[in-house]
Protein backbone atom coordinates (compact mmCIF):
# COMPACT_ATOMS: atom_id res chain seq x y z
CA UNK A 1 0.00 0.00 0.00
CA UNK A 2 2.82 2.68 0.72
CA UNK A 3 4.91 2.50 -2.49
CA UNK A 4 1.48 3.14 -4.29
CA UNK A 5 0.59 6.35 -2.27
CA UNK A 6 4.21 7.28 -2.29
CA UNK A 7 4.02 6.87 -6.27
CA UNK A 8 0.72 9.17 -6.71
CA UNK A 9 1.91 11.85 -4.25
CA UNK A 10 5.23 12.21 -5.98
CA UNK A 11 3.70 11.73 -9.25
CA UNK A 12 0.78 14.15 -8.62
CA UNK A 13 3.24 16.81 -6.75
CA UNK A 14 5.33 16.40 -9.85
CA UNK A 15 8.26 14.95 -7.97
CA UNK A 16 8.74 12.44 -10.52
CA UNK A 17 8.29 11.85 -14.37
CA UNK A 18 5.22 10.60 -15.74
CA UNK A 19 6.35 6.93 -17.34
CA UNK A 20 3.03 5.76 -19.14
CA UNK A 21 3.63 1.52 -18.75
CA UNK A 22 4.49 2.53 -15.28
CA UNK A 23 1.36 4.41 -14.65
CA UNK A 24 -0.84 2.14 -15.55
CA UNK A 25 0.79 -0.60 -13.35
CA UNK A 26 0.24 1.48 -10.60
CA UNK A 27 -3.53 2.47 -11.59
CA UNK A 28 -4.72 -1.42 -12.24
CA UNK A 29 -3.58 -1.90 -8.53
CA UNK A 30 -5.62 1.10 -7.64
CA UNK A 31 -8.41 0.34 -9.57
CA UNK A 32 -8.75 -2.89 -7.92
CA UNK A 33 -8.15 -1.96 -4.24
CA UNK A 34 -11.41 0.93 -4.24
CA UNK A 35 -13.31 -1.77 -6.08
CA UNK A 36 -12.78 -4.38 -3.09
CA UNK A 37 -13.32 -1.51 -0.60
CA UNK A 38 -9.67 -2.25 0.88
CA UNK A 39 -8.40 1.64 -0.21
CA UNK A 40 -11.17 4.56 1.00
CA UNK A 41 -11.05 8.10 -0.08
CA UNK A 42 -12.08 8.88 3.97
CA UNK A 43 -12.37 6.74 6.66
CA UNK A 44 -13.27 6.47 10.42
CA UNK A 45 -10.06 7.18 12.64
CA UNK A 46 -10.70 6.93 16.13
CA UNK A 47 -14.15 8.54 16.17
CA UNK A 48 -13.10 11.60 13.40
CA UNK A 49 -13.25 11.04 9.35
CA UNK A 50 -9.90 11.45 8.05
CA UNK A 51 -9.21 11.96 4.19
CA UNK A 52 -6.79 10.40 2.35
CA UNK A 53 -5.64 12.32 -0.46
CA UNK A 54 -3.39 10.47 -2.50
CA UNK A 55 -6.91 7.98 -2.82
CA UNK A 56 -7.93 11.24 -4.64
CA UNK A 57 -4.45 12.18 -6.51
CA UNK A 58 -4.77 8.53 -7.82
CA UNK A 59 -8.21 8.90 -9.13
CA UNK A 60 -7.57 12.57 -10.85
CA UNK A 61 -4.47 11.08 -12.27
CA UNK A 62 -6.67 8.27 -13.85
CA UNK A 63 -8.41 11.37 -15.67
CA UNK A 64 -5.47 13.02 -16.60
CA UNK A 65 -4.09 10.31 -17.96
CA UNK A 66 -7.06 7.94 -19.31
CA UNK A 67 -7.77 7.85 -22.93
CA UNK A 68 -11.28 9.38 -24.73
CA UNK A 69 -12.93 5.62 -25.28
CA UNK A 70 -16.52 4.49 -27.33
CA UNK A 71 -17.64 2.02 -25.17
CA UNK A 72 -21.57 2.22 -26.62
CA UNK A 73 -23.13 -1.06 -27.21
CA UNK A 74 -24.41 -0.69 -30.25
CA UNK A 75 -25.61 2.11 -32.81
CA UNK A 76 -28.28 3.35 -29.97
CA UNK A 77 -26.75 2.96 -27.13
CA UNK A 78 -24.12 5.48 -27.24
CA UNK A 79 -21.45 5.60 -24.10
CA UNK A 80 -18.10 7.62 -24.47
CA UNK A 81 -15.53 8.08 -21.61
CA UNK A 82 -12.39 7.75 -20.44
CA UNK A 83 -10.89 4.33 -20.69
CA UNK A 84 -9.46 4.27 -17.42
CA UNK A 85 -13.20 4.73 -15.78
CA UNK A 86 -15.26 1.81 -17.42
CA UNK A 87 -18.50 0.27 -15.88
CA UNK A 88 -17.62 -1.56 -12.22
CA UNK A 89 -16.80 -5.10 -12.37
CA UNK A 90 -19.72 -6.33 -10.40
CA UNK A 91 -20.38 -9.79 -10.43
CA UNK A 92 -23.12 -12.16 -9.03
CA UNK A 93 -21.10 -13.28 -6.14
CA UNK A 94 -20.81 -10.07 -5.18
CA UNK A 95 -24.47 -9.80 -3.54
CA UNK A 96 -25.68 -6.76 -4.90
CA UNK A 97 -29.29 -6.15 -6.36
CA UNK A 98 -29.06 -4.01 -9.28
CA UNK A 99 -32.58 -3.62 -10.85
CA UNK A 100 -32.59 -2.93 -14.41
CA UNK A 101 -33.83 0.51 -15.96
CA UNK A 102 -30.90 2.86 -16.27
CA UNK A 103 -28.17 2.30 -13.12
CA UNK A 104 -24.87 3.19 -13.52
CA UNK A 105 -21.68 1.93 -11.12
CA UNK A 106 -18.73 3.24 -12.06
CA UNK A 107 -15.33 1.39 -11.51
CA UNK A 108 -13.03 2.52 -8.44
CA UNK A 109 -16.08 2.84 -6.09
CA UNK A 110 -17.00 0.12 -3.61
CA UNK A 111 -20.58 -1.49 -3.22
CA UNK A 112 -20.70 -4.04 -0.35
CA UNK A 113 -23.12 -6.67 0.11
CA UNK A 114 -26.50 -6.83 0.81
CA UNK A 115 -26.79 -3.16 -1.46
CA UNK A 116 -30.28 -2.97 -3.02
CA UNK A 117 -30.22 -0.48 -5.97
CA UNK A 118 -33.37 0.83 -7.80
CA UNK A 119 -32.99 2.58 -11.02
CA UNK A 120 -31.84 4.80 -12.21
CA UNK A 121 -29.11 5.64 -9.92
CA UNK A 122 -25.61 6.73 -9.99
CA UNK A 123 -22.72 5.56 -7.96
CA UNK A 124 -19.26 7.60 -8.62
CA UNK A 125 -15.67 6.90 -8.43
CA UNK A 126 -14.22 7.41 -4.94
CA UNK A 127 -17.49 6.21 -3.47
CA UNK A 128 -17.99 3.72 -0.98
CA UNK A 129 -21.44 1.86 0.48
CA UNK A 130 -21.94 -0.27 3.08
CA UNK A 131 -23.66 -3.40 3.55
CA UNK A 132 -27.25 -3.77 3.27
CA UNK A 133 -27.78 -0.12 2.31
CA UNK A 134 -30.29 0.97 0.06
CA UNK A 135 -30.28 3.61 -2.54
CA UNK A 136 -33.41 4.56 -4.45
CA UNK A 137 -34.41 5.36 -7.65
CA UNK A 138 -32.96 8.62 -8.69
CA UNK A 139 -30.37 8.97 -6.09
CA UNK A 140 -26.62 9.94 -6.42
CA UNK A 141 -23.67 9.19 -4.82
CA UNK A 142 -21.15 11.08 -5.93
CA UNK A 143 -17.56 11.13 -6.20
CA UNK A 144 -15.70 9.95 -3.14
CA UNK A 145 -19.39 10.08 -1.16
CA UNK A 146 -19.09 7.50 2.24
CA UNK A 147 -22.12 5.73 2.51
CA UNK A 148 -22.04 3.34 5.81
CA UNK A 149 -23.90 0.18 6.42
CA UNK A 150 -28.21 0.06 6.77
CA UNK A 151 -28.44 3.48 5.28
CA UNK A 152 -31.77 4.74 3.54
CA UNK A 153 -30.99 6.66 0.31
CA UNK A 154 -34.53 7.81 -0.44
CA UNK A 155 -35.73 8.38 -4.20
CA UNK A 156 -34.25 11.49 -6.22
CA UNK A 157 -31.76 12.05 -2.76
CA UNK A 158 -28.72 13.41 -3.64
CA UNK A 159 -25.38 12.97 -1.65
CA UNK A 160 -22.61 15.56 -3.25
CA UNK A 161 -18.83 14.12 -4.71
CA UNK A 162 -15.57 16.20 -4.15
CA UNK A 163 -12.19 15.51 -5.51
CA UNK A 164 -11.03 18.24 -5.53
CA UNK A 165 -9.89 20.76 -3.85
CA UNK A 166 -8.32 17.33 -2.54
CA UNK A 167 -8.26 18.17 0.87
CA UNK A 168 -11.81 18.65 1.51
CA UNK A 169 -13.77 16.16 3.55
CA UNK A 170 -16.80 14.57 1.36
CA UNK A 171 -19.90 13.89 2.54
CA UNK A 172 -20.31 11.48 5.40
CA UNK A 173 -23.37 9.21 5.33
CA UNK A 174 -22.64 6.79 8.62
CA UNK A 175 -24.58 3.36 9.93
CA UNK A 176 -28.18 3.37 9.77
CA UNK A 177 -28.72 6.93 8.61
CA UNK A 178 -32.05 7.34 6.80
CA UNK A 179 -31.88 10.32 3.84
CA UNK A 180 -35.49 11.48 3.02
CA UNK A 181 -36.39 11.58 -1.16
CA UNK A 182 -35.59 15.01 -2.88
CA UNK A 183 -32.99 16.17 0.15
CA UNK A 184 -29.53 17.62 -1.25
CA UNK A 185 -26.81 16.50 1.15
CA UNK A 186 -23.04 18.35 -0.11
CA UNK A 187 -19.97 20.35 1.02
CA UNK A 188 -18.45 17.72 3.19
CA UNK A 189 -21.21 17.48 5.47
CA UNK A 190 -21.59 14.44 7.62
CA UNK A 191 -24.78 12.69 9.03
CA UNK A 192 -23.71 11.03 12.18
CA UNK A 193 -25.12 7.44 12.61
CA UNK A 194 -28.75 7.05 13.32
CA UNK A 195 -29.74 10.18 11.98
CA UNK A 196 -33.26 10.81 9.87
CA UNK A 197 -33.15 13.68 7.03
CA UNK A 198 -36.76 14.42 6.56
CA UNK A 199 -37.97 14.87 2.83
CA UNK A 200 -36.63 17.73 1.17
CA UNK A 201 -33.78 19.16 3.69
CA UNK A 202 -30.60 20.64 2.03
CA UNK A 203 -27.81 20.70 4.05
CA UNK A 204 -24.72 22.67 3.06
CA UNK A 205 -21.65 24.49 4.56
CA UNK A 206 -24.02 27.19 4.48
CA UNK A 207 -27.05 26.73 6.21
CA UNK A 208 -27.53 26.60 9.72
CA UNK A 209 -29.23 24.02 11.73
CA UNK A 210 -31.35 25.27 13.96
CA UNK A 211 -31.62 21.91 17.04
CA UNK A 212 -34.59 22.87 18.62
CA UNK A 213 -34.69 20.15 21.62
CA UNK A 214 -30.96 21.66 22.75
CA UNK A 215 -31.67 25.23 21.78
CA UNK A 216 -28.40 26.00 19.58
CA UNK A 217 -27.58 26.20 16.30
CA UNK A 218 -25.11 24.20 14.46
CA UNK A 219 -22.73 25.47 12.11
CA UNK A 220 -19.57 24.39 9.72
CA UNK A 221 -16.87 26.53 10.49
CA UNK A 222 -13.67 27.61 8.35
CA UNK A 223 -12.04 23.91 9.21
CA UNK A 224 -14.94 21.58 9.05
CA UNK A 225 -18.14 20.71 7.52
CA UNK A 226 -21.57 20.97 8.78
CA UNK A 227 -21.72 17.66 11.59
CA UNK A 228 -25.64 16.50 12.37
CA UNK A 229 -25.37 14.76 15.07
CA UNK A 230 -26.62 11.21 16.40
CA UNK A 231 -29.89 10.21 16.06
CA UNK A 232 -31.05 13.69 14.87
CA UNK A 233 -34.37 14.02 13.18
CA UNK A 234 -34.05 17.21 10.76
CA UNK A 235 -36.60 18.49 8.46
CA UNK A 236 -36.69 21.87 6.25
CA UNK A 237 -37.35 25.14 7.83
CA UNK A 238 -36.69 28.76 7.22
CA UNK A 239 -36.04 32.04 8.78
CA UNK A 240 -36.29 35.77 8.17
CA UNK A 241 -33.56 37.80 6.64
CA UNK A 242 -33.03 40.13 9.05
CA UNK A 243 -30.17 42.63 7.56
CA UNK A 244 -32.49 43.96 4.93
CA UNK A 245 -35.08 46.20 5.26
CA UNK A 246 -36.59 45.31 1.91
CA UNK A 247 -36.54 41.74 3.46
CA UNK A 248 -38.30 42.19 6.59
CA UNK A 249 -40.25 44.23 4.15
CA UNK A 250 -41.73 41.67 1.85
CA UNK A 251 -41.68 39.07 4.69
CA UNK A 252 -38.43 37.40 2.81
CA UNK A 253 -37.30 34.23 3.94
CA UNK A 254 -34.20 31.87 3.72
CA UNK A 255 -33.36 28.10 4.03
CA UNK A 256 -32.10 26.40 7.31
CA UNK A 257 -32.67 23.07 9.09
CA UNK A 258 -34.32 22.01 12.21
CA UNK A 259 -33.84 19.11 14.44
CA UNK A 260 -37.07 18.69 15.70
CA UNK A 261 -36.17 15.53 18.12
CA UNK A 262 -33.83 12.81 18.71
CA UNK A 263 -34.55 9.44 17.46
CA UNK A 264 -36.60 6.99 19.66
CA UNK A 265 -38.10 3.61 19.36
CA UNK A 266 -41.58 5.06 17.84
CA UNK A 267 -38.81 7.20 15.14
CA UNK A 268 -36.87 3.76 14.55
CA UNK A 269 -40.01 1.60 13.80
CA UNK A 270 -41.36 4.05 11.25
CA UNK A 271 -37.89 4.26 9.56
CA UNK A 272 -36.74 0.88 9.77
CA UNK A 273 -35.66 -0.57 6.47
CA UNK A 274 -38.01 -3.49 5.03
CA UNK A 275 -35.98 -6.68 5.25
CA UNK A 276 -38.67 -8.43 3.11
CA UNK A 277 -37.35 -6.18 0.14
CA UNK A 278 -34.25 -8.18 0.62
């Protein structure tokens, strides 16, 4: 594992020459260790998320460097990339449900078993789900996006990709974490384990989060991303612009979210995935 980061940092930082045959021995090890989930963009370190950013250098270098390829099945089906990001290898023995009608898995992410996925969805390089997970029709997990184990990705939910700048933190989706259909979940925030996203919540660096059953208000800061915590329920809300007089004015409003409780039994039976689906 270390003379592989060692070669994308030095390669990416320009330490050494780009040597194409060499490159691509490299990559094929890379390509195969995101696949089996044994390489993660992020991953838990004693209770914090810490990113590993030659995982990234190695997957913009598979850009830089990959070949314009027609991969389209026939004279319909038309499917152009590069040749270094081809469909994911998945196999039967792997255990995952794909159900036709338009899903897409790219290669270098890593789908555990027990994943259901309904179509059409989208699962990026860089992105990793956990057993037994579900994600719905119309849902996105984008680049580098960490999905953990028994999580709820409800229908047209979208869970934001960074590579670069390749620093950042990407969005954190952790153990039984349900995401409500049509809610927008980017900018490195992370959904500590347990929590509910209610239909339609964004959730940015941006917006505040406004926990009602602590009485505070939850921020990201310059260092961070926004952190829901444990077991949260939050739904959409919105407050009034204050700093304008035109605002207060027309009675002009702007997004934040509310955690309304904190899960209980009554919150876990009506969320609790449908093992008959599986």
């Amino acid at each position: 594992m270390e003379p592989l980061k060692d070669y994308f940092i030095n390669l990416y930082e320009q330490k050494i020459d780009y040597d194409k045959d060499e490159f691509f021995r490299h990559f094929e090890k890379f390509i195969i260790l995101l696949n089996s989930g044994r390489v993660r963009a992020a991953e838990p370190v004693d209770d914090r998320w810490k990113v590993h950013r030659w995982v990234k250098y190695g997957i913009l270098l598979g850009f830089k460097h990959g070949d314009s390829k027609d991969f389209s099945l026939n004279s319909t089906f038309r499917y152009f990339d590069k040749h270094t990001y081809p469909l994911n290898p998945v196999q039967i023995s792997d255990q995952v449900r794909i159900v036709p009608g338009g899903t897409t898995i790219r290669t270098g992410c890593y789908v555990a078993a027990g994943v259901v996925i309904m179509p059409p969805a989208y699962i990026n390089v860089g992105a990793y789900v956990g057993a037994n997970s579900m994600i719905d029709s119309h849902a996105l997990v984008g680049s580098c996006a960490q999905v953990g184990e028994r999580v709820h990705l409800s229908a047209a939910s979208q869970i934001g990709g960074v590579l670069e700048p390749v620093g950042a933190l990407p969005v954190i989706i952790e153990n039984d974490v349900l995401v409500g259909g049509n809610c927008g979940i980017y900018e490195g925030t992370v959904i500590s384990k347990g929590a509910v996203i209610g239909a339609g919540t964004i959730l940015t660096r941006s917006i505040p989060v406004y926990d009602l059953v602590n009485e505070k208000i939850i921020r990201a800061d310059q260092n961070n991303g926004l952190v829901i915590p444990e077991n949260a329920v939050v739904i959409p809300g919105s407050r009034p612009v204050v700093k304008s007089e035109f605002a207060k004015k027309e009675n002009i409003q702007s997004a934040c979210a509310l955690i309304v409780k904190y899960r209980d039994s009554k919150t876990d039976r009506t969320v609790a995935l449908e093992e008959a689906l599986r």
